[in-house]
N, C-alpha and C. Protein backbone atom coordinates (compact mmCIF):
# COMPACT_ATOMS: atom_id res chain seq x y z
N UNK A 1 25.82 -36.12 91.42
CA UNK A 1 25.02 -34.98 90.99
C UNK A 1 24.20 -35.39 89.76
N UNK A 2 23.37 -34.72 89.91
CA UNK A 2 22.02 -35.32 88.27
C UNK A 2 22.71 -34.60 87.25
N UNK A 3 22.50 -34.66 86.37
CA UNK A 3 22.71 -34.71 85.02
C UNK A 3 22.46 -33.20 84.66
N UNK A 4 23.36 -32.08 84.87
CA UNK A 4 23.16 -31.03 84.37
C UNK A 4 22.22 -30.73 83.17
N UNK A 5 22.98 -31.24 81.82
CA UNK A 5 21.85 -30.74 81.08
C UNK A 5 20.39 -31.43 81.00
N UNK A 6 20.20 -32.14 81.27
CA UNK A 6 18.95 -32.99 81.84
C UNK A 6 17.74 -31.93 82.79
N UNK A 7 18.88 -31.35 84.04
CA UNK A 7 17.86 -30.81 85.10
C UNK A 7 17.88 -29.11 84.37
N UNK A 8 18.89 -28.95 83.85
CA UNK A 8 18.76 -27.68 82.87
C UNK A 8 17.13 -27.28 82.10
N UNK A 9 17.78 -28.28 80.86
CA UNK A 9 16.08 -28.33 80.35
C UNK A 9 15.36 -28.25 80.90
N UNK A 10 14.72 -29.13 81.55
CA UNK A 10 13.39 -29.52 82.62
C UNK A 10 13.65 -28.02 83.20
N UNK A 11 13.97 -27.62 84.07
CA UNK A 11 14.18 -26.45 84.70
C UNK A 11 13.47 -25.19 83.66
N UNK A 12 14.33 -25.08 82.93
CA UNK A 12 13.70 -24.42 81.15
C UNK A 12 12.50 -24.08 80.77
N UNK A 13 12.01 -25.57 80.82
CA UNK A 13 10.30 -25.79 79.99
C UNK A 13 9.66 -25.97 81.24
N UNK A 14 9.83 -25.95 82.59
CA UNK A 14 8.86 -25.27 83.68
C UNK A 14 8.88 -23.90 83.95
N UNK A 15 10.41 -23.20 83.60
CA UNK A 15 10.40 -21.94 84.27
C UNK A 15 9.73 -21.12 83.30
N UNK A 16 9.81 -21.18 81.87
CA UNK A 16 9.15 -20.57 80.55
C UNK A 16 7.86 -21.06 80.70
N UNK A 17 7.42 -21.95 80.79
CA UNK A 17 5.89 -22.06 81.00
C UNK A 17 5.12 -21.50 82.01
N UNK A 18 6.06 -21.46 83.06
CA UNK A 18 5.00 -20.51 84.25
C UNK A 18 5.47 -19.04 83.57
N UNK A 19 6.36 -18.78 83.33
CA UNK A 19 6.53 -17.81 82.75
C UNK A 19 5.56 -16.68 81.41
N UNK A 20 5.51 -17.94 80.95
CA UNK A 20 4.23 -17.05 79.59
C UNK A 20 3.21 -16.99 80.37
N UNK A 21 2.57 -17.16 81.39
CA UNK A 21 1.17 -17.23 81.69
C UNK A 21 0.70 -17.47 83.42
N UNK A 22 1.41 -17.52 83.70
CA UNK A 22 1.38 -17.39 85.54
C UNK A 22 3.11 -17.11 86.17
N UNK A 23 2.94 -16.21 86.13
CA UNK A 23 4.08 -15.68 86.59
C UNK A 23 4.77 -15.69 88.32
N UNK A 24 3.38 -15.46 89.11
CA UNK A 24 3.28 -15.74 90.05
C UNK A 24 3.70 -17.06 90.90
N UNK A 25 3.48 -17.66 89.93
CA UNK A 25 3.93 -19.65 89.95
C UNK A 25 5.18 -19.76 90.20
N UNK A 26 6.14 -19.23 89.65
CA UNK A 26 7.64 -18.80 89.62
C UNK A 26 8.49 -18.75 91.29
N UNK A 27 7.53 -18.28 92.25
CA UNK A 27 7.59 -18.32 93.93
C UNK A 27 8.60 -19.19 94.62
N UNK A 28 8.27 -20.50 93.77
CA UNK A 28 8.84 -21.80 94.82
C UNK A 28 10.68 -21.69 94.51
N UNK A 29 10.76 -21.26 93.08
CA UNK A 29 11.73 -21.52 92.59
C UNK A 29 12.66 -20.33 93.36
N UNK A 30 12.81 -19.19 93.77
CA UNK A 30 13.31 -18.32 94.24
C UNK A 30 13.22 -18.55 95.75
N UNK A 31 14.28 -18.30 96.59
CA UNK A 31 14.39 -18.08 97.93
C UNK A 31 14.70 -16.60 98.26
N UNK A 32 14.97 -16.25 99.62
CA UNK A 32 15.39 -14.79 100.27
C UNK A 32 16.97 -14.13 99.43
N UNK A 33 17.61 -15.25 99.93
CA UNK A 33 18.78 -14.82 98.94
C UNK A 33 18.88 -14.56 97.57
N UNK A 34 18.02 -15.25 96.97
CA UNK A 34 17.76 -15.03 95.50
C UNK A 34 18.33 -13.41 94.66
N UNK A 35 18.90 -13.44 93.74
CA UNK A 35 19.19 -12.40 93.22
C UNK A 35 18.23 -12.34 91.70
N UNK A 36 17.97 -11.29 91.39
CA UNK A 36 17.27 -10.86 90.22
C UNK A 36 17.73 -9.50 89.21
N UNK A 37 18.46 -9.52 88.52
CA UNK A 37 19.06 -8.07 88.11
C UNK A 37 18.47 -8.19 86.55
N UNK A 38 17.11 -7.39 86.24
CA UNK A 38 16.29 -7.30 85.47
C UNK A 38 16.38 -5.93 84.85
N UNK A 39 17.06 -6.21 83.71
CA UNK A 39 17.58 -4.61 82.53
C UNK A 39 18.18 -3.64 83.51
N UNK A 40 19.11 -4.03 84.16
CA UNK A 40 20.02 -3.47 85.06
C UNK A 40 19.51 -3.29 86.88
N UNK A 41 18.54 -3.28 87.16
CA UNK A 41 17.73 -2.95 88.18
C UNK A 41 17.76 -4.37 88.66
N UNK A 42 18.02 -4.13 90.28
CA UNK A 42 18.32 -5.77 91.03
C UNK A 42 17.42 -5.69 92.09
N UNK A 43 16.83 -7.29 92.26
CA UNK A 43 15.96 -7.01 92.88
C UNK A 43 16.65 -8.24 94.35
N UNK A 44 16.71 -8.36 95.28
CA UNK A 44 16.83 -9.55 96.26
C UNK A 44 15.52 -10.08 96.84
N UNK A 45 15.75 -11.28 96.91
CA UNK A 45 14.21 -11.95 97.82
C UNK A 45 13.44 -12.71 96.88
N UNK A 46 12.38 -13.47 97.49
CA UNK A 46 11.53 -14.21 97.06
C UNK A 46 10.34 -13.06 96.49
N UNK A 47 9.84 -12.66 97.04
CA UNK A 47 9.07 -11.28 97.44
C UNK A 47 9.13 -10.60 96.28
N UNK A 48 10.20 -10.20 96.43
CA UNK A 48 10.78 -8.62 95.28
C UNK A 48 10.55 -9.14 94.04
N UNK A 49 11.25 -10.36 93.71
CA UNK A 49 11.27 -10.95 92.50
C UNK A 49 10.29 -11.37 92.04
N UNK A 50 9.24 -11.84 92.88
CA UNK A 50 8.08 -12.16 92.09
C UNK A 50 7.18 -10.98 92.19
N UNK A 51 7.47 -10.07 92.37
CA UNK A 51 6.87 -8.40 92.64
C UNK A 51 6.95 -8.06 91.32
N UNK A 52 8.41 -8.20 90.93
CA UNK A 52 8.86 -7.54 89.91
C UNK A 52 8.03 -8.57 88.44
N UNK A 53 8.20 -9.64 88.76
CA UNK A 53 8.07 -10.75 87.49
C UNK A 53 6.66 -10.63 87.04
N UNK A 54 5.70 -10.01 88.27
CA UNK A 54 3.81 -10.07 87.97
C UNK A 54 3.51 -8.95 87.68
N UNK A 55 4.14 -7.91 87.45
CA UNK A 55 3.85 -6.68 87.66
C UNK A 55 4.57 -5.94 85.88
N UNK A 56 4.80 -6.83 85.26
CA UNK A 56 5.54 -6.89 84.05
C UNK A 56 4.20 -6.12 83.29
N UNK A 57 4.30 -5.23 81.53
CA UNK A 57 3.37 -4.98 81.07
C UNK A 57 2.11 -5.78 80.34
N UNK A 58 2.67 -7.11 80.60
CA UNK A 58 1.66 -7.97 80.39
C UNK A 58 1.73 -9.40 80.70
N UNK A 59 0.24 -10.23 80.43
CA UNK A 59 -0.02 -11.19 81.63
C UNK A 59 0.29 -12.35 80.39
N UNK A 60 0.76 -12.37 78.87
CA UNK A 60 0.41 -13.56 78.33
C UNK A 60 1.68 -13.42 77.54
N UNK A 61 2.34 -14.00 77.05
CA UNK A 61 3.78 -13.94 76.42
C UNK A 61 4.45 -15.51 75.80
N UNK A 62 4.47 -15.36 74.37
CA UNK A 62 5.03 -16.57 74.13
C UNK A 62 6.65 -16.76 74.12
N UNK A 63 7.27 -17.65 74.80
CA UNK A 63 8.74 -17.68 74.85
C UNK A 63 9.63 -18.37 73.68
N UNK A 64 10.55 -18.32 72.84
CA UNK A 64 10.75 -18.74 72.01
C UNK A 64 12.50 -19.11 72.37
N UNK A 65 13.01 -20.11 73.05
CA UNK A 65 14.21 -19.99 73.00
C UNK A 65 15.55 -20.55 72.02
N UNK A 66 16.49 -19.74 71.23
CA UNK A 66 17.00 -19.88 70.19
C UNK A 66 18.43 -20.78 70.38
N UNK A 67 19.04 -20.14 71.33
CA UNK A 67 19.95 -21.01 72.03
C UNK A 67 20.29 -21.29 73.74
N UNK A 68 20.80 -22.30 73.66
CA UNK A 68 20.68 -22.84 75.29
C UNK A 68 21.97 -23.43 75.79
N UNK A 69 22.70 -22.72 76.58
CA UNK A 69 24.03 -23.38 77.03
C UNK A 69 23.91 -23.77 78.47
N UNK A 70 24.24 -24.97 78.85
CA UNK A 70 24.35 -25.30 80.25
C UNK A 70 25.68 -25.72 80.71
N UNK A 71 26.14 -25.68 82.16
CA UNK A 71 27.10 -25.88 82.48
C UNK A 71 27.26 -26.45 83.90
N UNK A 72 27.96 -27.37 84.13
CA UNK A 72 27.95 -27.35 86.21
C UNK A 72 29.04 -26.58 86.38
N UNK A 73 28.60 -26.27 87.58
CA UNK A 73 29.77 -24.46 87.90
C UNK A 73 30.17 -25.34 89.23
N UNK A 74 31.20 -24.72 89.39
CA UNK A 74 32.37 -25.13 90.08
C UNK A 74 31.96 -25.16 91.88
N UNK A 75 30.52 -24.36 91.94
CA UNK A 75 30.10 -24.65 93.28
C UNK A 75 29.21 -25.73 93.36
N UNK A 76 28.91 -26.61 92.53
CA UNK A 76 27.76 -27.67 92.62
C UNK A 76 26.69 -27.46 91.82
N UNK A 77 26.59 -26.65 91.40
CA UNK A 77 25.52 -26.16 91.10
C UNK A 77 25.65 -26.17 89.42
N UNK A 78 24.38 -25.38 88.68
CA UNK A 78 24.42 -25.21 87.05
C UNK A 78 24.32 -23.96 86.87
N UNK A 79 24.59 -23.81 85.45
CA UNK A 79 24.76 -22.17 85.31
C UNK A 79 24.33 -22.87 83.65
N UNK A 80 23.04 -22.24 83.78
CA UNK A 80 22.47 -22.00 82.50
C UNK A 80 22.44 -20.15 81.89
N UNK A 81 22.63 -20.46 80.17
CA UNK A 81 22.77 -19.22 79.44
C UNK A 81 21.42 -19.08 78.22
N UNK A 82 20.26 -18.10 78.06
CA UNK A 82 19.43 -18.44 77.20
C UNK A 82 19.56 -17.11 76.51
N UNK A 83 19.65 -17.55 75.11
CA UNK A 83 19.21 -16.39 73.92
C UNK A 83 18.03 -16.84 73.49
N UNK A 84 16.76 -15.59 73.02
CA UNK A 84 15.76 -16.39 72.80
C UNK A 84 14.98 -14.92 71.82
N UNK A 85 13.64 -15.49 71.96
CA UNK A 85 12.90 -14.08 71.68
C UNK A 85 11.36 -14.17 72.44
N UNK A 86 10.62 -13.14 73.27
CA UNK A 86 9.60 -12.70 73.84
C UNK A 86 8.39 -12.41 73.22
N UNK A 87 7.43 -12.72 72.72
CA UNK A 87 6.15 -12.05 72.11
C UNK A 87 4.97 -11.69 72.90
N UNK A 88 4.72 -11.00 73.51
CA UNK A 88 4.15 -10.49 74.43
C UNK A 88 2.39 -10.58 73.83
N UNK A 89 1.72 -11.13 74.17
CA UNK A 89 0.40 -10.65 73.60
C UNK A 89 -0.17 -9.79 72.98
N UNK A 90 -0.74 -9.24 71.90
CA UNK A 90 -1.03 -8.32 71.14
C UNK A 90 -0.01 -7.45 70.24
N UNK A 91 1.34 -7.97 70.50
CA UNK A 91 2.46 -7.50 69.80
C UNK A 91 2.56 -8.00 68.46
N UNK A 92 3.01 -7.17 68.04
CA UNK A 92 3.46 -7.65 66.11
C UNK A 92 5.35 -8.26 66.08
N UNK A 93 6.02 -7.62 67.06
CA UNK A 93 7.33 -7.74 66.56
C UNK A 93 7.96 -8.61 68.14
N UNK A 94 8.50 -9.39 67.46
CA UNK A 94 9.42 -10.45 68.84
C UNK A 94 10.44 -9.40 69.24
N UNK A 95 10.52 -9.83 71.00
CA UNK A 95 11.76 -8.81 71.54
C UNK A 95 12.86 -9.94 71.82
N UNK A 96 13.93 -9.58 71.68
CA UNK A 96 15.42 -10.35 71.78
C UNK A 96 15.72 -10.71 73.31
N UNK A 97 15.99 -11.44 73.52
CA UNK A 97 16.77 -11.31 75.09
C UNK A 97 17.62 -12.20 75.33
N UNK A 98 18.34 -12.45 76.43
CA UNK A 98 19.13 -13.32 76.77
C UNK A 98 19.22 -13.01 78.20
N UNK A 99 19.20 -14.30 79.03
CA UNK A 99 18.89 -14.85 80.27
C UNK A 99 20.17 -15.62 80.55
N UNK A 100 20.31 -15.28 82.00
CA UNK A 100 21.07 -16.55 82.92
C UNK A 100 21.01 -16.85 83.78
N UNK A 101 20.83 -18.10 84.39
CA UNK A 101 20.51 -18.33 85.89
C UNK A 101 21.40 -19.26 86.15
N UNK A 102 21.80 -19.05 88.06
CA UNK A 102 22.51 -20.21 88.50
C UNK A 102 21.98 -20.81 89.02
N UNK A 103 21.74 -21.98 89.00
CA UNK A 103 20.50 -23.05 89.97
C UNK A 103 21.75 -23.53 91.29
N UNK A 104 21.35 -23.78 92.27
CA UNK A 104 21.36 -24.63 93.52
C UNK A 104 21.06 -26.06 93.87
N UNK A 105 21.62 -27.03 94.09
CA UNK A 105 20.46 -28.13 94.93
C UNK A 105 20.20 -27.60 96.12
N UNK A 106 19.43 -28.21 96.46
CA UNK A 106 18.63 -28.15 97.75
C UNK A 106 18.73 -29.35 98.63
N UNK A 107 18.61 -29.57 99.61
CA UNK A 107 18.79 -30.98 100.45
C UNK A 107 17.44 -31.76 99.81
N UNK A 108 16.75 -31.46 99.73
CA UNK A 108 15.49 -32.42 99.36
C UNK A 108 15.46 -32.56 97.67
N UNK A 109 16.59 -32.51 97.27
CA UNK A 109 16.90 -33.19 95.28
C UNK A 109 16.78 -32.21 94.34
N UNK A 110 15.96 -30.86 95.21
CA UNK A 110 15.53 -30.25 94.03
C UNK A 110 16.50 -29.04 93.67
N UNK A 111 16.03 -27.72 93.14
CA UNK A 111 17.24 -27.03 92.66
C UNK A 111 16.43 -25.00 92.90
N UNK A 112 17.62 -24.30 93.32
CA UNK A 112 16.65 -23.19 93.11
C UNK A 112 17.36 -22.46 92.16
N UNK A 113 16.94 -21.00 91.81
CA UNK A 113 17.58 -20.22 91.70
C UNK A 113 18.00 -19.10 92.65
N UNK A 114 19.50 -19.07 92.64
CA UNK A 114 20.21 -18.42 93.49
C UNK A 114 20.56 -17.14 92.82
N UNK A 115 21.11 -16.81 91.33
CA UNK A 115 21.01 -15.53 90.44
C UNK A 115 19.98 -15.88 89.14
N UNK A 116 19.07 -14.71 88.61
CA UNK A 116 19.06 -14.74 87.07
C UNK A 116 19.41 -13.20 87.05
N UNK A 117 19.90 -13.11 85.92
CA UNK A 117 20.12 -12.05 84.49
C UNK A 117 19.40 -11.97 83.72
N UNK A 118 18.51 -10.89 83.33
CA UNK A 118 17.90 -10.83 82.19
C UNK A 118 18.17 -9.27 81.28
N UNK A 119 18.31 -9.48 80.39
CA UNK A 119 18.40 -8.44 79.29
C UNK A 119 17.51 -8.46 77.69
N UNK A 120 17.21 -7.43 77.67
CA UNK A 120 16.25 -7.50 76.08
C UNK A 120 17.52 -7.04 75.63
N UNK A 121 17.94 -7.35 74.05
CA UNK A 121 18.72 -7.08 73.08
C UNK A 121 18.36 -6.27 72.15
N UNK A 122 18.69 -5.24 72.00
CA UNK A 122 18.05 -4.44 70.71
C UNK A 122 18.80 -4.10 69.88
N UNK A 123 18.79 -3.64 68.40
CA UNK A 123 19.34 -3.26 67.57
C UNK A 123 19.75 -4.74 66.38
């Protein structure tokens, strides 16, 4: 198996980069099974999830992540954990959140996501 925290990162600084600014890009990485449970509301599919991810209140967002835990989980796979903060374009104040996804391999090397978690933190 590759190098968890290795394909972690990398995984990271592609999924946050399509993330601040093409959201739509995000597609390949999600399959049908895919789970998405976004501030409690779950979404399944390739479809749904990137429904949900473009349709956000805005198109430009800088990602700032504060801490980063990775792990290989006991099915093959990684289970990354992110605390971070969101700045959304035209905003004055960073929003809190924390993220988790379980990645997959795939027969052809690469990796998907099979769950993320996302939550804004407040207070």
């Amino acid at each position: 198996m590759a190098d968890p925290e290795a394909v972690g990162r990398a995984f990271l600084d592609y999924f946050y980069g399509l993330f601040s600014t093409n959201r739509a890009g995000l597609a390949s990485l999600y399959q049908e099974s895919s789970l998405l449970t976004f501030e409690g509301n779950k979404f399944q599919g390739q479809q749904a999830i990137i429904q949900k991810l473009t349709t956000m209140p805005f198109s430009n967002v800088a990602v700032q992540r504060d801490t980063v835990d990775i792990q290989p989980s006991i099915s093959g796979g990684i289970l990354i954990f992110v605390t971070g903060k969101l700045m959304p374009e035209g905003e004055n104040m960073p929003l809190k959140f924390s993220q988790t996804f379980h990645l997959m391999p795939t027969p052809n090397n690469s990796f998907v996501v099979t769950n993320d978690m996302f939550r804004l933190n407040y207070g």
